[in-house]
Protein backbone atom coordinates (compact mmCIF):
# COMPACT_ATOMS: atom_id res chain seq x y z
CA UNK A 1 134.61 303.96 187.91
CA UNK A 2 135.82 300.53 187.81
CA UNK A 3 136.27 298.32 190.24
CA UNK A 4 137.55 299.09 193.54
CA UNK A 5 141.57 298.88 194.41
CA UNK A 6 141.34 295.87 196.91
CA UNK A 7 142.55 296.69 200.35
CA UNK A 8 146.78 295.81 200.57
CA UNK A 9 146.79 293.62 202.95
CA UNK A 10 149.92 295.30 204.41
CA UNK A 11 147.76 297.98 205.50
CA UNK A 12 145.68 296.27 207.38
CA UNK A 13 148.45 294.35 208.60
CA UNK A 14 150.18 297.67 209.99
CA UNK A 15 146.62 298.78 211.46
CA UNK A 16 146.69 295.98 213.03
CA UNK A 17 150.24 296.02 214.28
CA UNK A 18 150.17 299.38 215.26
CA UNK A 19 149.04 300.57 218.90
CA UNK A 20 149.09 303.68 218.65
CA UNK A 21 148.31 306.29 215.82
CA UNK A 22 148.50 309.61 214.10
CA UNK A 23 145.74 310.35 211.84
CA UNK A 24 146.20 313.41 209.65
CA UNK A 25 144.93 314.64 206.45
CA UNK A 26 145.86 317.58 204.23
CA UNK A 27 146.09 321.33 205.13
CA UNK A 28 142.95 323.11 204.45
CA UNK A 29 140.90 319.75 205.00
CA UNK A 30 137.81 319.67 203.50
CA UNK A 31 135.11 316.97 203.93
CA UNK A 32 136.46 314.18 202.70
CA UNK A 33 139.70 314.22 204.43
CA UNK A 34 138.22 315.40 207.66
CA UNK A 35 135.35 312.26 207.08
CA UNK A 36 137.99 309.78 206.50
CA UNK A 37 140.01 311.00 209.42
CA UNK A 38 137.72 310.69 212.14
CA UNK A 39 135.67 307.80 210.74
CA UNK A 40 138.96 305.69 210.73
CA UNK A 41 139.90 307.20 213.69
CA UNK A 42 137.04 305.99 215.29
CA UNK A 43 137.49 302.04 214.20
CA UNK A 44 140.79 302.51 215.47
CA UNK A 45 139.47 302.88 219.14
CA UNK A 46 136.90 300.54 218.32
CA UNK A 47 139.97 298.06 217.79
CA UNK A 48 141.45 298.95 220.71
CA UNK A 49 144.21 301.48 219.56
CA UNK A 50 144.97 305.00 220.42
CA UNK A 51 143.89 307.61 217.68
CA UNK A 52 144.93 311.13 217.42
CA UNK A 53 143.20 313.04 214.67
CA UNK A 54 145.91 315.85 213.60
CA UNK A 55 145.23 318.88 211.01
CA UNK A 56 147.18 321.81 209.98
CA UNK A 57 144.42 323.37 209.41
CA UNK A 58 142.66 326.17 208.81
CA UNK A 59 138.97 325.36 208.62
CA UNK A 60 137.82 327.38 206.41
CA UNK A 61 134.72 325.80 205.15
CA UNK A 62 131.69 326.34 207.43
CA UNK A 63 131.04 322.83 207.14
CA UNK A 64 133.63 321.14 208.69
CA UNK A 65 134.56 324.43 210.94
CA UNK A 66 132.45 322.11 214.08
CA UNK A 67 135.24 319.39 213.74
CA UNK A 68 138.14 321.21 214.54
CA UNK A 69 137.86 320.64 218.26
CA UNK A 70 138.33 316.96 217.49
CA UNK A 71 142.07 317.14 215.84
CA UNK A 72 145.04 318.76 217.44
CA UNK A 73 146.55 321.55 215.31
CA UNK A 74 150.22 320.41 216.98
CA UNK A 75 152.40 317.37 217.22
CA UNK A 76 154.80 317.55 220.70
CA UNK A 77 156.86 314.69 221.80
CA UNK A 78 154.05 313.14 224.13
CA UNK A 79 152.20 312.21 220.45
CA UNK A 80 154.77 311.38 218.82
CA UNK A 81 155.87 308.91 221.10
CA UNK A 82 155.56 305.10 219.93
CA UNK A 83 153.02 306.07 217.52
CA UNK A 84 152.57 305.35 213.76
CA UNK A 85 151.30 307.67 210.95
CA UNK A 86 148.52 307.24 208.44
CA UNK A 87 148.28 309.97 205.80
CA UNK A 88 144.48 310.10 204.97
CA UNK A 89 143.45 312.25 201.62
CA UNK A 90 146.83 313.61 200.10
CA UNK A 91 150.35 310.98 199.25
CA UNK A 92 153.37 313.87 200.03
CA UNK A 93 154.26 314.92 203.30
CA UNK A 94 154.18 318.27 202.96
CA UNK A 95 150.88 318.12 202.03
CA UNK A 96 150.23 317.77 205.70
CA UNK A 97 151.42 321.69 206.62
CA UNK A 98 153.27 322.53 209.08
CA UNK A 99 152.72 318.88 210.93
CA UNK A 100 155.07 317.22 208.45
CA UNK A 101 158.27 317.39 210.25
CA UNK A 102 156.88 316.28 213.46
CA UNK A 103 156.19 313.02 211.12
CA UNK A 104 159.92 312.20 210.41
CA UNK A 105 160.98 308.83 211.74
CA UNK A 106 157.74 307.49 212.31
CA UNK A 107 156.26 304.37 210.35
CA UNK A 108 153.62 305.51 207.66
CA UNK A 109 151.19 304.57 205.65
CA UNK A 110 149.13 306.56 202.96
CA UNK A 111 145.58 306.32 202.09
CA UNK A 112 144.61 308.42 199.06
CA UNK A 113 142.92 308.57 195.61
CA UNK A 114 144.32 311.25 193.96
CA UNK A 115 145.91 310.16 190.79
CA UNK A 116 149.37 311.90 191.28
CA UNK A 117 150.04 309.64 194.29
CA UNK A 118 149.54 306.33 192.16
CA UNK A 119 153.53 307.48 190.93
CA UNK A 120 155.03 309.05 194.23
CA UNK A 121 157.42 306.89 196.16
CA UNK A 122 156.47 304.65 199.04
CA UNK A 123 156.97 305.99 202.35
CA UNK A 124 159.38 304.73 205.39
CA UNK A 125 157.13 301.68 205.41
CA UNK A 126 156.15 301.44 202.28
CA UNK A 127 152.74 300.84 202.74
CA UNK A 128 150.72 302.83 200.49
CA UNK A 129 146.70 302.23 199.38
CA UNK A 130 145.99 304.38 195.97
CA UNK A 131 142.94 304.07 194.69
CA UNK A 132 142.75 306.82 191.39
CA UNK A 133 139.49 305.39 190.51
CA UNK A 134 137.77 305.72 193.80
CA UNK A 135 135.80 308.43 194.20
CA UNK A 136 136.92 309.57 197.60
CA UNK A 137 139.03 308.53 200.69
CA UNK A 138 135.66 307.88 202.40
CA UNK A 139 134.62 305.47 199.97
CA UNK A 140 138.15 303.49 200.48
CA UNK A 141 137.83 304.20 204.26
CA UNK A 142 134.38 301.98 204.21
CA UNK A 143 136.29 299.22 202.31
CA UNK A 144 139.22 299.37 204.96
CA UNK A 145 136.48 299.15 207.90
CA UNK A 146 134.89 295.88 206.15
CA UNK A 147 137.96 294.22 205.41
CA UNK A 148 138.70 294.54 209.42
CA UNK A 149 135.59 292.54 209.70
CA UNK A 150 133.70 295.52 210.62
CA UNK A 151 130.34 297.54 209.99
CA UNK A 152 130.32 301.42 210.58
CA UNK A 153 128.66 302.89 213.36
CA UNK A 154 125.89 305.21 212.73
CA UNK A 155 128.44 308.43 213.35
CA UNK A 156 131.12 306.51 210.77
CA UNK A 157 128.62 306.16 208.62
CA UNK A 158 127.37 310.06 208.82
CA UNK A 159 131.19 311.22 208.57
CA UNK A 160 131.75 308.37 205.33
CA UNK A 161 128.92 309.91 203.60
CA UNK A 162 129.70 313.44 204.40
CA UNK A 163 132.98 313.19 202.66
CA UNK A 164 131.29 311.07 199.73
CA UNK A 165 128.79 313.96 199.07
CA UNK A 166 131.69 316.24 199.16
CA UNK A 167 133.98 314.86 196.54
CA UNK A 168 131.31 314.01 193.66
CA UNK A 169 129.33 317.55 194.52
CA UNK A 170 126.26 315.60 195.73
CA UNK A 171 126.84 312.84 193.19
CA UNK A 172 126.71 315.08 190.19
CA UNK A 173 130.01 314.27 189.40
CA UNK A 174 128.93 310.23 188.77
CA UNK A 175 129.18 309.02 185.75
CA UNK A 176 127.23 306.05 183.98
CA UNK A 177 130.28 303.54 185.38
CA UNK A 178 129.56 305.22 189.00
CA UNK A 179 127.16 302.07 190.44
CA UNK A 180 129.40 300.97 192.82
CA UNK A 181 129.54 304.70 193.92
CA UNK A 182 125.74 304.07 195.03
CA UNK A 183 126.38 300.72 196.59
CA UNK A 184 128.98 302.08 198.84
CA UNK A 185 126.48 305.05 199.60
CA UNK A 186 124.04 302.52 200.42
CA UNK A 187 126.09 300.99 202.83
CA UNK A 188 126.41 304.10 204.51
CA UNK A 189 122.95 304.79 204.34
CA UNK A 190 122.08 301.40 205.93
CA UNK A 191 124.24 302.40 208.73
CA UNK A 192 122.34 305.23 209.41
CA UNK A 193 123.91 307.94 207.91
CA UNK A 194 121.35 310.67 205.93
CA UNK A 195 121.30 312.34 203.15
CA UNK A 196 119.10 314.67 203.59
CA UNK A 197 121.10 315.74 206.57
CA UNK A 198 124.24 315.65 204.92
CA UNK A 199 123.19 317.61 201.58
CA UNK A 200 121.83 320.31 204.71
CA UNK A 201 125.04 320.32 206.48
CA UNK A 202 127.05 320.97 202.99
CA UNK A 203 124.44 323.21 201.88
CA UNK A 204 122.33 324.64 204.16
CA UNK A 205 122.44 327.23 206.80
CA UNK A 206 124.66 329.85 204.43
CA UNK A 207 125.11 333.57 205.35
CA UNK A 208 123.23 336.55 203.84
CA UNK A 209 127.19 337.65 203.33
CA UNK A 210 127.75 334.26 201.04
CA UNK A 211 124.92 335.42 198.64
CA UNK A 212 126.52 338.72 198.42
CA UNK A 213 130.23 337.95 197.93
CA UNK A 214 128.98 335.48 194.92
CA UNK A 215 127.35 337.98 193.44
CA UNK A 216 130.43 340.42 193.53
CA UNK A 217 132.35 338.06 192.15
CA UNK A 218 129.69 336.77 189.84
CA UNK A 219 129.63 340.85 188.42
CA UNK A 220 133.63 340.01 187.97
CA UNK A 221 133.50 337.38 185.56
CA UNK A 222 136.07 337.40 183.21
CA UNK A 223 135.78 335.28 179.69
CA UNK A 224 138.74 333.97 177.93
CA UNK A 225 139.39 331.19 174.86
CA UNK A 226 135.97 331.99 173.18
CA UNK A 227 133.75 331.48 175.83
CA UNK A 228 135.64 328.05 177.28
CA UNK A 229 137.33 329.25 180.46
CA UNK A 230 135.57 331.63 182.61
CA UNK A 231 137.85 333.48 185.82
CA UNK A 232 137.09 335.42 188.73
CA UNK A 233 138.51 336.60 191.79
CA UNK A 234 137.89 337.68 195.56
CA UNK A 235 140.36 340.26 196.33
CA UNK A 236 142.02 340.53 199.56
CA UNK A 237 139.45 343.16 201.18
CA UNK A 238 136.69 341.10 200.25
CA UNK A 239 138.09 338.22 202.69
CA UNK A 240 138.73 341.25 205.57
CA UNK A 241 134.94 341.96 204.83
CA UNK A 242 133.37 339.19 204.17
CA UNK A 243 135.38 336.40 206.19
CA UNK A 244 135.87 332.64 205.59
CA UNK A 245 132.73 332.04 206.23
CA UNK A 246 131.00 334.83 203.25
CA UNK A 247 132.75 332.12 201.10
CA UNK A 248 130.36 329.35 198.92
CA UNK A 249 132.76 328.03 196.36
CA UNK A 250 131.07 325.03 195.66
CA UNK A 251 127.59 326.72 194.55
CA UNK A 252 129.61 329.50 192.57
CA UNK A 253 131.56 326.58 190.26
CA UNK A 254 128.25 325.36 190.01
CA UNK A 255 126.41 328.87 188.76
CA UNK A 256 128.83 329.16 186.13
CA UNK A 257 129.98 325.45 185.17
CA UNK A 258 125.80 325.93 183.78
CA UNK A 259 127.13 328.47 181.51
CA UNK A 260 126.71 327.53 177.55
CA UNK A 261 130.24 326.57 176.47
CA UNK A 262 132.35 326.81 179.14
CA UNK A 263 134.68 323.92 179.72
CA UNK A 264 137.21 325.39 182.78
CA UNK A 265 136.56 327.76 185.90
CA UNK A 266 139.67 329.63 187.81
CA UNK A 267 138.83 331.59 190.98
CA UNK A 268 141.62 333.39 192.51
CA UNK A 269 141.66 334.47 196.07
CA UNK A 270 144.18 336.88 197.65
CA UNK A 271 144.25 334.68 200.64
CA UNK A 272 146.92 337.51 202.32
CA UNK A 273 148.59 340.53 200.36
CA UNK A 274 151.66 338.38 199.53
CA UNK A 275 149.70 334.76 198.43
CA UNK A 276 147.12 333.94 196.62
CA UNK A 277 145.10 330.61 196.44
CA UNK A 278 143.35 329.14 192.98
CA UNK A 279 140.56 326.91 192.80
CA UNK A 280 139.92 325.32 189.27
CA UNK A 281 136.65 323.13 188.07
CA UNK A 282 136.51 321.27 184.32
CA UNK A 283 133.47 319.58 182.93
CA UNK A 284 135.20 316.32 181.56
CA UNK A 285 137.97 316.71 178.44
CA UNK A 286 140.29 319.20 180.43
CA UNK A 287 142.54 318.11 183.20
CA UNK A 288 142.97 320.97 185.83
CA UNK A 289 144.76 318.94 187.78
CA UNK A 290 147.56 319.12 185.38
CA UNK A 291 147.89 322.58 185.55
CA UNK A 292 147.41 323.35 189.32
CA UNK A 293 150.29 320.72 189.57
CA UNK A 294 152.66 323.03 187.77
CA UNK A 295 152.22 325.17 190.70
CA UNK A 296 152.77 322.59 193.20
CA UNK A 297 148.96 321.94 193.98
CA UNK A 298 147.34 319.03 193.03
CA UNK A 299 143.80 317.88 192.69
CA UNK A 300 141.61 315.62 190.32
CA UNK A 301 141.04 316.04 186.50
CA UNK A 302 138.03 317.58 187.02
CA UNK A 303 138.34 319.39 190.51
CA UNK A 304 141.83 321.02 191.82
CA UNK A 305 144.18 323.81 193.25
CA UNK A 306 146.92 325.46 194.19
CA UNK A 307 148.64 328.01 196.37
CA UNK A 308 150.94 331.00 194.77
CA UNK A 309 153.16 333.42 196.17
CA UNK A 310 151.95 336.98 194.41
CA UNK A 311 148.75 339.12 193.29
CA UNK A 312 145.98 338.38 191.73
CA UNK A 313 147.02 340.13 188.22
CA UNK A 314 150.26 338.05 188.58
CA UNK A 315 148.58 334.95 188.88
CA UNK A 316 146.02 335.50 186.50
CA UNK A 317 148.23 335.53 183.52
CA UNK A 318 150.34 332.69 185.09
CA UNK A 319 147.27 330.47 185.05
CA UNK A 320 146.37 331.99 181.71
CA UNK A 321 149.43 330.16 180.10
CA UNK A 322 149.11 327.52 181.45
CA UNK A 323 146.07 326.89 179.88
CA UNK A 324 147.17 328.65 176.79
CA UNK A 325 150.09 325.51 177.03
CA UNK A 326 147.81 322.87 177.42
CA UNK A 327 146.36 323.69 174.29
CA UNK A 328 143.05 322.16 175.81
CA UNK A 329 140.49 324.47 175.69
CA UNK A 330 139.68 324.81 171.77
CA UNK A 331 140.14 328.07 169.79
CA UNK A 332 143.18 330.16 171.82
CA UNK A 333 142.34 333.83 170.52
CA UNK A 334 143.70 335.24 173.39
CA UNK A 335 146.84 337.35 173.37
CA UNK A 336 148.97 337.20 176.42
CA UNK A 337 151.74 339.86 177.22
């Protein structure tokens, strides 16, 4: 990466300003937006303020399932009142769920590093940190905390690194310009935050039910472009018997990113029998992003998804062209209907 986005001052400016505040990150959080959330949530009392961590929800990964007693899944009148908004982890509003129009009328500011909110408009206030190049909110979040003059705690620092390991998959993701990724994570190290306990709580303590459903859907694999994209699904009564919590996504992109050849990933889940989500993974030359934005999802280049009204056949040849658009994953023998 290169060098860090300095801090705007006019954030820190309107953190400082503010009194009172609404902390919220996208819908389906997953460690990274929860870890920026309550980490900055945290400095924010630490500065005297009021702090209200707010999700949408649902938790659906068992690793951040034990934080949703810390947000409220509602805004009412009594937390709206005098308080200001920071966005944590996602640039759009609606990005937020069904929490966005208790936002309306209420300063904001947006903290994010997804590239497709380096060209959105500025919000009411127009304060707005993008960072495309950082490799997660938490990352940003520790730069925010030591421009207040601050060092983490040693639960900030736990939550900063939890959400670290989460967006660069345990640092695999780093590339050779990632150093300052490491610096930060020794930061967060010096303020007591482990890795070893953070690579258990992302990985560790799995259900005999998450072996299974991978392998079901491992025995699913479908191959398409010559070997470059590889798709599977979980159908709709695999959730009903396998629950949330049967689900490993981040070890089954793994298990077949390692296959010879294969440049893109799609897994399609029939979240309920009218939607279907879609999670999709790239090595480094194809930009998933791109295409789960055509569906109104969003992502990185490498790491992304969506949610679509349908089935999974549907879908499947819906993300199928897209792909086949793109022209981005080589030699496009496949013959769509």
């Amino acid at each position: 990466m290169a060098n860090p986005v300095p801090v705007p001052q006019a954030l820190l400016d309107f953190i400082k300003r503010g009194k009172k505040f609404l902390v919220l990150g996208h819908k389906e959080p997953d460690g990274d937006c929860i870890g920026s959330q309550l980490a900055l949530s945290s400095v924010l009392r630490r500065l005297g303020k009021e702090a209200i961590p707010c999700s949408a929800g649902p938790f659906k990964r068992p690793e951040i399932g034990p934080y949703q007693e810390r947000c409220i899944l509602h805004i009412g009148a009594q937390e709206r009142e005098g308080a200001w908004v920071l966005i944590m982890d996602c640039w759009a509003l609606y990005r937020t769920g069904d929490l966005a129009a208790a936002l309306e009328g209420l300063p904001q500011a947006i903290i994010d590093h997804h590239a497709s909110g380096a060209y959105a408009e500025g919000t009411s206030e127009g304060v707005r940190y993008i960072d495309p190049t950082a490799p997660s909110v938490t990352f940003m979040t520790l730069g925010i905390i030591e421009a207040l003059g601050l060092s983490p705690t040693k639960e900030e620092a736990e939550l900063l690194l939890f959400g670290l390991c989460t967006d660069t998959g345990f640092f695999r993701h780093i590339d050779e310009q990632g150093a300052e990724t490491f610096e930060y994570a020794a930061r967060m190290i010096r303020g007591g935050a482990s890795p070893k306990q953070v690579f258990q709580r992302i990985h560790g303590g799995k259900s005999l039910n998450s072996r299974i459903l991978m392998g079901i859907m491992l025995s699913r694999v479908q191959v398409y472009f010559e070997g470059s994209l590889l798709l599977t699904t979980e159908s709709y009564e695999d959730t009903q018997r396998f629950g949330l919590e049967g689900r490993d996504s981040d070890t089954l992109y793994q298990v077949l990113q390692a296959v010879r050849g294969v440049e893109a990933i799609v897994i399609i889940r029939q979240e309920t029998p009218e939607n279907c989500t879609v999670g999709l993974r790239s090595r480094d030359r194809v930009n998933v992003a791109e295409i789960a934005a055509q569906f109104g999802g969003g992502g990185h280049k490498n790491a992304a998804g969506c949610s679509i009204p349908g089935d999974i056949e549907a879908i499947r040849l819906q993300i199928l062209r897209a792909f086949e658009d793109k022209r981005s994953l080589g030699p496009y023998s496949l013959s769509l209907p």
